[in-house]
Protein backbone atom coordinates (compact mmCIF):
# COMPACT_ATOMS: atom_id res chain seq x y z
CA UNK A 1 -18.17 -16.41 17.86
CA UNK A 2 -18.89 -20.06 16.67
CA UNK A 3 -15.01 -20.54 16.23
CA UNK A 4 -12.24 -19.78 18.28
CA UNK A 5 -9.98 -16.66 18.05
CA UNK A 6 -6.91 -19.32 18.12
CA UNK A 7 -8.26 -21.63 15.77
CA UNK A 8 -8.85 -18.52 13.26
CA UNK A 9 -5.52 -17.47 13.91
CA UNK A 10 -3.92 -20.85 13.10
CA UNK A 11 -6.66 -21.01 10.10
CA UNK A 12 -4.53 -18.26 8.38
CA UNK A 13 -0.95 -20.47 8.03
CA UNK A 14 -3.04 -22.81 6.30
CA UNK A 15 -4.20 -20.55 3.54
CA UNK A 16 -1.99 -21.93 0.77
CA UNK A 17 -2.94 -25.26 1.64
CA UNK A 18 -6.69 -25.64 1.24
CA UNK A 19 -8.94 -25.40 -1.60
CA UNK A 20 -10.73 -22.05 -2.95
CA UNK A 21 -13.61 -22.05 -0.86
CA UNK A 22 -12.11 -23.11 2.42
CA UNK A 23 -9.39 -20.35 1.87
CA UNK A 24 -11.86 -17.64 1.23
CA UNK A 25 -13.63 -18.58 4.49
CA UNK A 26 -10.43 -18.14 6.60
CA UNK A 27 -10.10 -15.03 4.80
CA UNK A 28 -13.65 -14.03 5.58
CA UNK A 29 -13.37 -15.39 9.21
CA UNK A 30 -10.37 -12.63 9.96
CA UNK A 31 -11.79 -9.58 8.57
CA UNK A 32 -15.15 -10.12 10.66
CA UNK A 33 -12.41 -10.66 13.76
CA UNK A 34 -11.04 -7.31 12.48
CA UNK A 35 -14.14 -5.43 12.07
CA UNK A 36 -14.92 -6.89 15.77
CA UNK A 37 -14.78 -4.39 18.30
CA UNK A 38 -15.56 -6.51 21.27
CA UNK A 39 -12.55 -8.44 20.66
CA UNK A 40 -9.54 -7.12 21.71
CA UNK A 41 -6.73 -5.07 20.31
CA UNK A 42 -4.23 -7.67 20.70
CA UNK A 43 -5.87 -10.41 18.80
CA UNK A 44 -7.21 -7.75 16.09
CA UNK A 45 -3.52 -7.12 15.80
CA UNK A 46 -2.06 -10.62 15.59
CA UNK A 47 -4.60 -11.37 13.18
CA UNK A 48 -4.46 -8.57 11.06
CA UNK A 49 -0.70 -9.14 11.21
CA UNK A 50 -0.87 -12.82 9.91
CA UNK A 51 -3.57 -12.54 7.36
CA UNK A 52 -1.15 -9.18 5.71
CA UNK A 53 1.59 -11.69 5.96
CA UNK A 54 -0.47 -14.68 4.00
CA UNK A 55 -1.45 -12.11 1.45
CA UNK A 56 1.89 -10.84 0.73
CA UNK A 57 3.19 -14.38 0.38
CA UNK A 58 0.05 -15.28 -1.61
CA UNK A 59 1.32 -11.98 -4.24
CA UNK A 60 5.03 -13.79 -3.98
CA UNK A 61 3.27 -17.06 -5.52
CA UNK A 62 0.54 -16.07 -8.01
CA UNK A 63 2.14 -12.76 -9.60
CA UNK A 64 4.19 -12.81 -12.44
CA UNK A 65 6.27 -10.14 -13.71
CA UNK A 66 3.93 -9.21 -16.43
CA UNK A 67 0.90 -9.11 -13.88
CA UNK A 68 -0.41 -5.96 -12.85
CA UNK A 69 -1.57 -5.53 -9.13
């Protein structure tokens, strides 16, 4: 892995402060971590854990009441 499983980890706080394209490569980043099996449990969790977190707040920001999702 080119980048480290901290550094992702830390990438995913930083989602709502980046541009498009930088945000949609943390995203990316995590779910190849979580599709991963030689990585452990424990970091699949925490990062699974975070990016469902950023996602949900992500929803909080960008949904309206009249949006569907």
């Amino acid at each position: 892995m080119q980048i480290s499983l901290q550094t992702a980890y830390k990438n995913l706080r930083l989602l709502d402060q980046v541009d498009i394209a930088t945000s949609a490569s943390y995203r990316q980043l995590a779910q190849d971590i979580l599709a991963d099996p030689s990585i452990s449990l424990e970091w699949r969790q925490a990062i699974s854990n975070r990016l469902n977190r950023a996602n949900y707040l992500l929803t909080l920001v960008t949904v309206s009441g009249d949006d569907s999702y």
